[in-house]
N, C-alpha and C. Protein backbone atom coordinates (compact mmCIF):
# COMPACT_ATOMS: atom_id res chain seq x y z
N UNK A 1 130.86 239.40 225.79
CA UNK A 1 129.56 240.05 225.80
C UNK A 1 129.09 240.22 224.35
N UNK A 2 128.00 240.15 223.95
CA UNK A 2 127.35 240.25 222.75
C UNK A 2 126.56 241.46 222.54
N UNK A 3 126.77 241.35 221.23
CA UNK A 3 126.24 242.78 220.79
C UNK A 3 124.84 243.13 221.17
N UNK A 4 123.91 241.90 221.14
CA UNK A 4 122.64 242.19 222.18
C UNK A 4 123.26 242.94 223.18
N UNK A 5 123.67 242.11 224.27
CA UNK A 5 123.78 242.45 225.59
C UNK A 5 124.63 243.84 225.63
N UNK A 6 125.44 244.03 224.57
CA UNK A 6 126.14 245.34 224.74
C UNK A 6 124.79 247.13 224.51
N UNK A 7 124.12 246.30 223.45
CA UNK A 7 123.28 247.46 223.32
C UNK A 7 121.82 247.53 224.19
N UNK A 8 121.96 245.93 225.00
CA UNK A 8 120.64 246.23 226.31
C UNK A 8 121.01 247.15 227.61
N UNK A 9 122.44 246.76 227.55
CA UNK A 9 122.83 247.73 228.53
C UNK A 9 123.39 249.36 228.60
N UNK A 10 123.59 249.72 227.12
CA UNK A 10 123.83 251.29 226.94
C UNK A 10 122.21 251.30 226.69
N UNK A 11 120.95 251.10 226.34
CA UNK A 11 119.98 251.95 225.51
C UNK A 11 119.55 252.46 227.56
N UNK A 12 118.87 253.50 226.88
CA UNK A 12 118.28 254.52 228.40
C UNK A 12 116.93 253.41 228.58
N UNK A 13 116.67 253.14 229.84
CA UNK A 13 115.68 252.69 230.39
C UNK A 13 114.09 253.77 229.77
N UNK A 14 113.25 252.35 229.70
CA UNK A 14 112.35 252.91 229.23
C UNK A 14 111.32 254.14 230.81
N UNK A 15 110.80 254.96 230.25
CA UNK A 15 110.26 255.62 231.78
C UNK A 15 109.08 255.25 232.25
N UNK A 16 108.84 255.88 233.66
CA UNK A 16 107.49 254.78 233.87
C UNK A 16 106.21 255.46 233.17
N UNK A 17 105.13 254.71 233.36
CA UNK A 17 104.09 254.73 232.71
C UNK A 17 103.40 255.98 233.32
N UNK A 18 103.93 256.48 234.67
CA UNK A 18 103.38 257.96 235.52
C UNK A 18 103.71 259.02 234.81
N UNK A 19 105.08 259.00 234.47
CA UNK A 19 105.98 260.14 233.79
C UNK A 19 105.23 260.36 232.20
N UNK A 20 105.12 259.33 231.50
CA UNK A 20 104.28 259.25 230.13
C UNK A 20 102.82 260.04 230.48
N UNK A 21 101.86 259.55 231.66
CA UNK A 21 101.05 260.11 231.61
C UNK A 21 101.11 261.33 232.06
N UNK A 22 101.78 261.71 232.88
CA UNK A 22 101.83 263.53 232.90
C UNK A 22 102.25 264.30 232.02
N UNK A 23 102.85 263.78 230.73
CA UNK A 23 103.26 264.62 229.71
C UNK A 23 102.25 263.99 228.29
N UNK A 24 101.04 263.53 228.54
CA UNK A 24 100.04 263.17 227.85
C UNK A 24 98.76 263.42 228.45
N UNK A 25 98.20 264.60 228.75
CA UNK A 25 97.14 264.67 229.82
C UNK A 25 95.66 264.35 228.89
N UNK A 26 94.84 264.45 228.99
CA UNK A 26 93.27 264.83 228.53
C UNK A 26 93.25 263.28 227.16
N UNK A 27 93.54 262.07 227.78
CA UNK A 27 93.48 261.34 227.11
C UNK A 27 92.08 260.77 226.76
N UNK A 28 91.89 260.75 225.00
CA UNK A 28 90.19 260.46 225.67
C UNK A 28 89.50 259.11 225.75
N UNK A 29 88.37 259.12 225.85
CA UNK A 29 87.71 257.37 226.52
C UNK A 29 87.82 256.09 225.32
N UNK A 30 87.81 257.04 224.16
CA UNK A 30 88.05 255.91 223.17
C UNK A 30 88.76 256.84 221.97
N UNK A 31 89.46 255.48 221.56
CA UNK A 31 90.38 256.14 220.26
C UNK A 31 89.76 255.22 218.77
N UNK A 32 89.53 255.83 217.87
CA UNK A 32 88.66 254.49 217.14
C UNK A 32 89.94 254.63 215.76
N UNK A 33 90.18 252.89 215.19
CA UNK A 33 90.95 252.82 213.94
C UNK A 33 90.65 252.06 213.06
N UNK A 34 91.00 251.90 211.98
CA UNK A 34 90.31 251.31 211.34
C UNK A 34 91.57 250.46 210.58
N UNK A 35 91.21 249.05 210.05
CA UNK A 35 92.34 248.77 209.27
C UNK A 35 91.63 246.96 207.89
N UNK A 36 92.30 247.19 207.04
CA UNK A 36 91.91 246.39 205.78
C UNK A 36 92.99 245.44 205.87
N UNK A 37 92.29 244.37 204.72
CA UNK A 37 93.02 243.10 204.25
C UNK A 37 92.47 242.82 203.00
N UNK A 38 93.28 241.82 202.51
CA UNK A 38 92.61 241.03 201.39
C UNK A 38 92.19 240.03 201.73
N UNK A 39 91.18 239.02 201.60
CA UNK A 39 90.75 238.07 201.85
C UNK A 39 90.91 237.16 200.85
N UNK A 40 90.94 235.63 201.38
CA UNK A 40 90.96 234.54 200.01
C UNK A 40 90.52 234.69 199.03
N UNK A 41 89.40 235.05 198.85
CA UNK A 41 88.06 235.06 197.74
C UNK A 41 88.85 236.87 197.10
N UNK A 42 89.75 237.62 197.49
CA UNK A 42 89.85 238.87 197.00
C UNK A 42 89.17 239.77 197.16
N UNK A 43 88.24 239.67 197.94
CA UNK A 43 87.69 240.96 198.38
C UNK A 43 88.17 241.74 199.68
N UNK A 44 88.23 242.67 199.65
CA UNK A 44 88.62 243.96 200.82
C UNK A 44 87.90 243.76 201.88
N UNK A 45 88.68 243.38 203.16
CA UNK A 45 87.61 243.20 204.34
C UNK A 45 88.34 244.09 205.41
N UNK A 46 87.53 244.54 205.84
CA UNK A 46 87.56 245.93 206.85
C UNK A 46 87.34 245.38 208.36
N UNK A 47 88.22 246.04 209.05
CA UNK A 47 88.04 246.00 210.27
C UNK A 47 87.85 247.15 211.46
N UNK A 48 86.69 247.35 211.97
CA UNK A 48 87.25 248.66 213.15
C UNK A 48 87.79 248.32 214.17
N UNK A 49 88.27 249.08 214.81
CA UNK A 49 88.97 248.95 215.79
C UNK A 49 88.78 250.23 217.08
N UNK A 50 88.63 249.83 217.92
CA UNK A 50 87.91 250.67 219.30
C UNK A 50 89.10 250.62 220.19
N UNK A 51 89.52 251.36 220.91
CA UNK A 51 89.96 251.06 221.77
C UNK A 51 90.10 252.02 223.21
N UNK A 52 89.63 251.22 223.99
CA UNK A 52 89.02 251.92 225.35
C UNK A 52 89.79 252.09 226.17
N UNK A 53 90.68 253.76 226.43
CA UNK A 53 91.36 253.84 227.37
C UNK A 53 91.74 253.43 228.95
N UNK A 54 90.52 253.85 229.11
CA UNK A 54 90.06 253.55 230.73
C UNK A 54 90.24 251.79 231.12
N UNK A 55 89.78 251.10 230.03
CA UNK A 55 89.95 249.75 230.42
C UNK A 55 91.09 248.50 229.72
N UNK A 56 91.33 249.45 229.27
CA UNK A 56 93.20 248.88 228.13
C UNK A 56 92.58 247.72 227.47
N UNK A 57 91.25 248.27 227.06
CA UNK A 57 90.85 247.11 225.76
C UNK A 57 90.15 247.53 224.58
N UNK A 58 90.05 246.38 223.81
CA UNK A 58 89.88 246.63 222.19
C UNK A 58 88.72 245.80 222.11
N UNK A 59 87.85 246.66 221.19
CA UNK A 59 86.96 246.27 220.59
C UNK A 59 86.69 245.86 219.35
N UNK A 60 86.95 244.97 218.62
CA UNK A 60 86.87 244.82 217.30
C UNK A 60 85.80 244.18 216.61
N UNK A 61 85.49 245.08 215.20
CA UNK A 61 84.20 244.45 214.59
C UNK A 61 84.95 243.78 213.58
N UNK A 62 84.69 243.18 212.77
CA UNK A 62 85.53 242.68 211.03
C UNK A 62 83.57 242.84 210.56
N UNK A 63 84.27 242.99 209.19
CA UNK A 63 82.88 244.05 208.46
C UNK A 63 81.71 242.39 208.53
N UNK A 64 81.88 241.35 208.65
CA UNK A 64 80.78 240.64 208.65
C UNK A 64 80.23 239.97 210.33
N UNK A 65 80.75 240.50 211.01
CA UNK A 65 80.45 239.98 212.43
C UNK A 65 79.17 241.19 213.25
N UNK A 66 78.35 240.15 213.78
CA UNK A 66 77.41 240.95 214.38
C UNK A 66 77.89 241.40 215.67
N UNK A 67 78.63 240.87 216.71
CA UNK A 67 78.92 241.53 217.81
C UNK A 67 80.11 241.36 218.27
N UNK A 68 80.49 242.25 218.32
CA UNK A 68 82.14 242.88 218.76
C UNK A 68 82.84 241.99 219.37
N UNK A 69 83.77 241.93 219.01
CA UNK A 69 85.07 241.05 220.23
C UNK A 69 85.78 241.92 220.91
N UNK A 70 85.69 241.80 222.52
CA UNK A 70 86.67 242.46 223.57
C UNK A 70 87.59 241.52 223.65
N UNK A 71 89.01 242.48 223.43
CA UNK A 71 90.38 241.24 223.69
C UNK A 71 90.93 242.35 224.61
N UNK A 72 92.36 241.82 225.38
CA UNK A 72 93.27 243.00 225.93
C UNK A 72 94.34 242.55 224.39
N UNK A 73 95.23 243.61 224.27
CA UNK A 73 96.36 243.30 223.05
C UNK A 73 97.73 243.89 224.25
N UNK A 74 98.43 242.79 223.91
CA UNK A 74 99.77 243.24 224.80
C UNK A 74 100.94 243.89 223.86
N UNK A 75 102.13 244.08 224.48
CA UNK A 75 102.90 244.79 223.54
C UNK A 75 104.03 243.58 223.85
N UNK A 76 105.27 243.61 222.88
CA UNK A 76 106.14 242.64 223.34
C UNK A 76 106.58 241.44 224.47
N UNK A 77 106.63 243.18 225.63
CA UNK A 77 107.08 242.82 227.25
C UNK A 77 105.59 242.32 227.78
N UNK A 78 104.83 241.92 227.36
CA UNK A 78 103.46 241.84 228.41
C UNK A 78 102.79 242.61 228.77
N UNK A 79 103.11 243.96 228.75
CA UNK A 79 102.13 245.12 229.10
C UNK A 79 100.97 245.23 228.08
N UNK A 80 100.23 245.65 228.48
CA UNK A 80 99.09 246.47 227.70
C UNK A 80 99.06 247.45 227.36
N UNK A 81 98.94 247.45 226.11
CA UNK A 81 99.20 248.81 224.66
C UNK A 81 98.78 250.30 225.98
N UNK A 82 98.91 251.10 225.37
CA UNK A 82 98.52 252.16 225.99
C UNK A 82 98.39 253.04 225.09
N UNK A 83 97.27 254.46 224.91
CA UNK A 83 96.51 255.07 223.99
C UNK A 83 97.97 255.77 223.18
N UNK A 84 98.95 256.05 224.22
CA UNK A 84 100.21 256.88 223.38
C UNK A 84 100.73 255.80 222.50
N UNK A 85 100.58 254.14 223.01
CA UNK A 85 101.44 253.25 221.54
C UNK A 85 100.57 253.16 220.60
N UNK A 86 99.53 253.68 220.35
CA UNK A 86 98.46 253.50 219.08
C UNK A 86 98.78 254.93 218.16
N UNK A 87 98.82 254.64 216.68
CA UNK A 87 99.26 255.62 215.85
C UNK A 87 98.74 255.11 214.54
N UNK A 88 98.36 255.78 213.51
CA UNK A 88 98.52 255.33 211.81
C UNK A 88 99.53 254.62 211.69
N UNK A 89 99.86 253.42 211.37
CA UNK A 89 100.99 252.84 210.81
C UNK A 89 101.72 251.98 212.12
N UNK A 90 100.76 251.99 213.15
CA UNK A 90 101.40 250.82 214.17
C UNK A 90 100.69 249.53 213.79
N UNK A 91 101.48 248.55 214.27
CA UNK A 91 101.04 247.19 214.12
C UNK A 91 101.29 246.74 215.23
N UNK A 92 99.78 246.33 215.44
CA UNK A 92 99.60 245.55 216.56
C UNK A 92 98.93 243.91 216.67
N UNK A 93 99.09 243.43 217.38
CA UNK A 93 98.74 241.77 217.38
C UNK A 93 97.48 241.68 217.86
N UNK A 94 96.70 241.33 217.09
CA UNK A 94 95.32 241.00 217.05
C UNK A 94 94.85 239.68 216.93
N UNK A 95 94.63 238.39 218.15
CA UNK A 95 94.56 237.52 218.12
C UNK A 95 95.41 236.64 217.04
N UNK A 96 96.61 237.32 217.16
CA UNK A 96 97.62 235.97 216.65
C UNK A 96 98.07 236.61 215.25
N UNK A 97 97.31 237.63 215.14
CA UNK A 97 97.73 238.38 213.29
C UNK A 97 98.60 239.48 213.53
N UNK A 98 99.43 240.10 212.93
CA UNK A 98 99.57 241.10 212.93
C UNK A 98 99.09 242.18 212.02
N UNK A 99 98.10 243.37 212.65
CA UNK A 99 97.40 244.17 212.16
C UNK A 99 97.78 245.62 212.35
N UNK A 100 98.00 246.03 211.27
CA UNK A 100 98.53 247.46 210.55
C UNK A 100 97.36 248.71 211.00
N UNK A 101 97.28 249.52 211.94
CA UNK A 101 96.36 250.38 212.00
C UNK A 101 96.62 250.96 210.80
N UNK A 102 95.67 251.40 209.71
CA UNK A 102 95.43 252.00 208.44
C UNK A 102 95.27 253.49 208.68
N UNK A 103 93.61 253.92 209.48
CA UNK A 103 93.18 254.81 209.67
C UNK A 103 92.44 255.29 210.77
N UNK A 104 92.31 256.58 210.49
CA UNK A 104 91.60 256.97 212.21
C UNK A 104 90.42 257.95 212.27
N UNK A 105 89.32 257.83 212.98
CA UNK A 105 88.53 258.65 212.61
C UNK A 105 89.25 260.43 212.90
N UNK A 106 88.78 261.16 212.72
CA UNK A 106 88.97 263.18 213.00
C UNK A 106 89.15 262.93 214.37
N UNK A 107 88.52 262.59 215.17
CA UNK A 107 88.65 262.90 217.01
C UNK A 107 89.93 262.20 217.13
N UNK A 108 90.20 261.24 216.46
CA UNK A 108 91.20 260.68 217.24
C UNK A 108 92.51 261.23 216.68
N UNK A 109 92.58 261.13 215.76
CA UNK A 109 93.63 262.07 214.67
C UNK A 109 93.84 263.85 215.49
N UNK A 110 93.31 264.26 215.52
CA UNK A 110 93.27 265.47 216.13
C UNK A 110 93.63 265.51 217.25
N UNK A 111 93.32 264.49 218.21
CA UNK A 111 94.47 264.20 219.66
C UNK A 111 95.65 263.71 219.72
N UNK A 112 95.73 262.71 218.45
CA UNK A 112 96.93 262.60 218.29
C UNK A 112 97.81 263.66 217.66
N UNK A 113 97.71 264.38 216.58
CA UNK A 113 98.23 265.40 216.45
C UNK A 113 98.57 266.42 217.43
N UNK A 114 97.36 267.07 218.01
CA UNK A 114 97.88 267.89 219.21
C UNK A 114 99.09 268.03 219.75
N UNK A 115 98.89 266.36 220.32
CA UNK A 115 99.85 266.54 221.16
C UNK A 115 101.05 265.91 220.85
N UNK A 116 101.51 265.28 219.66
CA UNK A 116 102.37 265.18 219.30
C UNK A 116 103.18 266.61 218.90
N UNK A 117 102.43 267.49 218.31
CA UNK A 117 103.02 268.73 217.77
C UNK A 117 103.33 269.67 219.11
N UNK A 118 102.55 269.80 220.18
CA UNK A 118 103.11 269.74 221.38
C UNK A 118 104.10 269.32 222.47
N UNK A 119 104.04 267.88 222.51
CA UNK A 119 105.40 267.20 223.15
C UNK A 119 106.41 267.22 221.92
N UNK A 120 106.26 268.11 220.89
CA UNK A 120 107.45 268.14 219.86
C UNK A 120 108.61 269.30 220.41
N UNK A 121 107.30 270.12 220.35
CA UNK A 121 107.85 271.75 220.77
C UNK A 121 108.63 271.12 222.37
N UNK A 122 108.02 271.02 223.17
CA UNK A 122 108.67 270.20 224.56
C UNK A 122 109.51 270.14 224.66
N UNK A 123 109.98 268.99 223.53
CA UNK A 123 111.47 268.00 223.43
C UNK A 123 112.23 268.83 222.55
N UNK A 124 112.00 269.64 221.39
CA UNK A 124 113.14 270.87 221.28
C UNK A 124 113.52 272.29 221.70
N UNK A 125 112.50 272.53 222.93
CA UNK A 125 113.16 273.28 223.84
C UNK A 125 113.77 272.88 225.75
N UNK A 126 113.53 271.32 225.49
CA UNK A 126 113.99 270.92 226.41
C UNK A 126 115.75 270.26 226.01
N UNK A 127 115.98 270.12 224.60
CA UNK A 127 117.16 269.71 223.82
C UNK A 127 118.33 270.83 223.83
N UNK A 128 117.41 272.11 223.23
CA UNK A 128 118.32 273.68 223.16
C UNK A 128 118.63 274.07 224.98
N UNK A 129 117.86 273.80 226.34
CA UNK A 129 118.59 273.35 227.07
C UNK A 129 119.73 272.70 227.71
N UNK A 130 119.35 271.56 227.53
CA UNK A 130 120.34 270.65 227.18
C UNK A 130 121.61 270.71 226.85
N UNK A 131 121.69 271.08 225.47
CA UNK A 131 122.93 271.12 224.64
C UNK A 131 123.75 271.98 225.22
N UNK A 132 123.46 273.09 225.62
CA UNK A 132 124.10 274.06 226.51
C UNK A 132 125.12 273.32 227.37
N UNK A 133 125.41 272.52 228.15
CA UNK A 133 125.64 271.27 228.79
C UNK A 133 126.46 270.54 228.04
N UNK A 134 126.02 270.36 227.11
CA UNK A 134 126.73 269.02 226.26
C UNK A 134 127.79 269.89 225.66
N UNK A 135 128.98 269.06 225.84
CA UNK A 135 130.20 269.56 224.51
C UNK A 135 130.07 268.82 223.38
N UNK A 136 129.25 268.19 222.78
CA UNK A 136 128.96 268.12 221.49
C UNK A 136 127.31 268.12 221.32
N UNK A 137 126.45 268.92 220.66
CA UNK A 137 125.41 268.91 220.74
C UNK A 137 124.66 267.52 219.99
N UNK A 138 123.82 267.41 220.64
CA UNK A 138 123.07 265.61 220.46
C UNK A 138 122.45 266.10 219.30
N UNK A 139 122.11 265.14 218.47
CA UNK A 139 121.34 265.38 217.16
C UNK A 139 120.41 263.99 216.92
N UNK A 140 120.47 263.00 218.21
CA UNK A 140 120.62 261.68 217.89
C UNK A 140 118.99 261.34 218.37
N UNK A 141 118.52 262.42 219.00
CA UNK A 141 116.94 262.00 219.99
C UNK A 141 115.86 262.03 218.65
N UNK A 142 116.51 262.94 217.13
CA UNK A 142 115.63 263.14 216.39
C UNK A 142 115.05 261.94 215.41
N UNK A 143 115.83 261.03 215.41
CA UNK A 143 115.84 259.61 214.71
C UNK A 143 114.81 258.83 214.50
N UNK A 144 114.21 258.81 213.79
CA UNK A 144 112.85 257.92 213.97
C UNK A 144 111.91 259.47 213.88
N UNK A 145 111.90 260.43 213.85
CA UNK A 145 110.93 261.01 214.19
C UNK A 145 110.47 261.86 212.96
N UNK A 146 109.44 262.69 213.01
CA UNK A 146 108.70 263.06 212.07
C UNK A 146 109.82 265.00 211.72
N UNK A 147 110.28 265.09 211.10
CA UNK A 147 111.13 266.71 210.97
C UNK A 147 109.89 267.22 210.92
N UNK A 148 109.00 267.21 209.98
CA UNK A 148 107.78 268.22 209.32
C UNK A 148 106.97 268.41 210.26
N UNK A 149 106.72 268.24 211.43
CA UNK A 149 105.91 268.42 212.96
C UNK A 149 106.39 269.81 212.86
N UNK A 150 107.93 270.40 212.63
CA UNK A 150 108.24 271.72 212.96
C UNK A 150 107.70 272.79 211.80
N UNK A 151 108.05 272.15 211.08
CA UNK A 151 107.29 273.17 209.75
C UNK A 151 106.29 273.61 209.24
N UNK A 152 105.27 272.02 209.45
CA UNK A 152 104.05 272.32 208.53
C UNK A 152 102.82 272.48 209.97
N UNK A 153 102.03 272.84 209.69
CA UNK A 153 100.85 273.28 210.27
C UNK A 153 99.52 272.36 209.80
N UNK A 154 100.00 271.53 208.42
CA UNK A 154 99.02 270.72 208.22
C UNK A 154 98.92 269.36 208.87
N UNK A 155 97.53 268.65 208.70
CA UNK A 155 97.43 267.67 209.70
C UNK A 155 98.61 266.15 209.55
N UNK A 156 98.64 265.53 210.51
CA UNK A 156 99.87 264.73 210.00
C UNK A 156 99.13 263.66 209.95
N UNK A 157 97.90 263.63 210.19
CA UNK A 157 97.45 262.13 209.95
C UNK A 157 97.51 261.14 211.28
N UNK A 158 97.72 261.53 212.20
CA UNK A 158 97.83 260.71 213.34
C UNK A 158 98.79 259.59 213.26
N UNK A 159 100.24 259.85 212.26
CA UNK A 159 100.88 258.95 211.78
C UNK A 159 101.91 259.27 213.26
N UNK A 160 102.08 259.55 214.30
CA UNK A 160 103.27 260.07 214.87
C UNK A 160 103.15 259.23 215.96
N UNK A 161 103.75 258.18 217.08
CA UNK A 161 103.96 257.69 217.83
C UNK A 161 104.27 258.31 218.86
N UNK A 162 103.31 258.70 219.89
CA UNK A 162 103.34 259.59 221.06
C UNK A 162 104.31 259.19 222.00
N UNK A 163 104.51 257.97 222.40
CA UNK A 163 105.16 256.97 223.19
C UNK A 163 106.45 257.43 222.83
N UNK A 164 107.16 256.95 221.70
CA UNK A 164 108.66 257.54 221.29
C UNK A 164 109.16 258.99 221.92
N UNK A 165 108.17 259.96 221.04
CA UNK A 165 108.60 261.39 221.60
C UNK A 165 107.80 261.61 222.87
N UNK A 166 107.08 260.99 223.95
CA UNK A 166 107.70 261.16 225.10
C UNK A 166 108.52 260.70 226.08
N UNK A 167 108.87 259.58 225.64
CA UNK A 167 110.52 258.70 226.17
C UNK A 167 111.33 259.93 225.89
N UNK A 168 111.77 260.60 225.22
CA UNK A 168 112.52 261.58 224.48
C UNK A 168 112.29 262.72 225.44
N UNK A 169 111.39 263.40 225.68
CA UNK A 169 111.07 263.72 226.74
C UNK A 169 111.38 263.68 228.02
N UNK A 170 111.04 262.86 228.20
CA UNK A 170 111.64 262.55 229.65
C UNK A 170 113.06 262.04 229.92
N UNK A 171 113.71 261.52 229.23
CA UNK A 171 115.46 261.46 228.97
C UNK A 171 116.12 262.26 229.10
N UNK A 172 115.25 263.79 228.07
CA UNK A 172 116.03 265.33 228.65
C UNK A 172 116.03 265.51 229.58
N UNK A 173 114.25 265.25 230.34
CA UNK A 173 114.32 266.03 231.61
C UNK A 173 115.68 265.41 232.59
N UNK A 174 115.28 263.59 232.71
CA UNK A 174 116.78 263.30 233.34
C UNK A 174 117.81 263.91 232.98
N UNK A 175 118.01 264.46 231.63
CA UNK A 175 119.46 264.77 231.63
C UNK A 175 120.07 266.04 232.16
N UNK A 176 118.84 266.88 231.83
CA UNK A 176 118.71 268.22 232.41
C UNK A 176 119.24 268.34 233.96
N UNK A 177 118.12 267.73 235.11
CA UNK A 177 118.34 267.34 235.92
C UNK A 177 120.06 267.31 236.57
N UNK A 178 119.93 265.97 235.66
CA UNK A 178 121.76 265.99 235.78
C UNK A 178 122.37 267.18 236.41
N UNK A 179 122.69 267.87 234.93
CA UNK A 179 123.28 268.76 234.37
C UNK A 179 123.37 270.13 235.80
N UNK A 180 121.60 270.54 236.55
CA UNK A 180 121.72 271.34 237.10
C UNK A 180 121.40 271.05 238.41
């Protein structure tokens, strides 16, 4: 067996897309981002980026085009992105490129924050559960994730990947479950 196959079969199944949306409620109709390049000639070319919950598509302008392109953007497995895999600092495939979300307008930043700083609180009082249970307490769900969600009160920039910490989420609850 190979070390792929050894670590496809310990990682926890990803959860379904029902469970994500009940622990992401008031998602809104559009999330807007924005993201740059350099171009041949060296100049800075800008792109927005729309993207419409309700219909799992993207709208994109690039700063010299008069009318928008609707694409769907998939994620690895074939699915279609969903508003929790969009963040500051995701990269997503944009007709064949890979494109760096840069920035986000206030509305969208502010939902993402929310509820990241929310399903934060969630997942470390669904953990201090947990551990109770565990004879060695897990430290391992925090990996990848943002520490300063607990501390600071200032905005994070919509840099936080909703998707991650609610997989995390819902892993406790299974484990919880378990447990009682």
């Amino acid at each position: 067996m190979s070390l792929r196959d050894r670590q496809s079969s310990t990682a926890a199944p990803s959860p379904p897309i029902e469970a994500i949306q009940a622990l992401i409620p008031d998602i809104p109709e559009v999330l807007e981002f924005e993201s740059w390049w350099i171009g041949h000639d060296g100049n800075k070319r800008y792109m927005l980026i729309l993207y419409f919950t309700a219909l799992k598509q993207f709208q994109i302008l690039a700063d010299d085009s008069k009318v928008p392109l609707t694409i769907g953007v998939m994620d690895r497995t074939g699915e279609s992105l969903r508003a929790w895999d969009l963040h500051v600092g995701a990269t997503i495939d944009i007709l064949g490129r890979p494109t760096t979300l840069m920035s986000c307008t206030l509305r969208t930043m502010r939902w993402l924050d929310d509820n990241s700083r929310r399903l934060w609180k969630v997942k470390e009082a669904l953990e201090r559960r947990v551990n109770k249970f565990r004879a060695v307490p897990s430290v391992t769900l925090t990996a990848g994730m943002f520490k300063r969600m607990t501390t600071s009160t200032a905005a994070l920039g919509g840099t936080v990947h909703l998707g991650r910490i609610a997989t995390c989420v819902h892993s406790l609850e299974l484990e919880l479950r378990h447990y009682q």
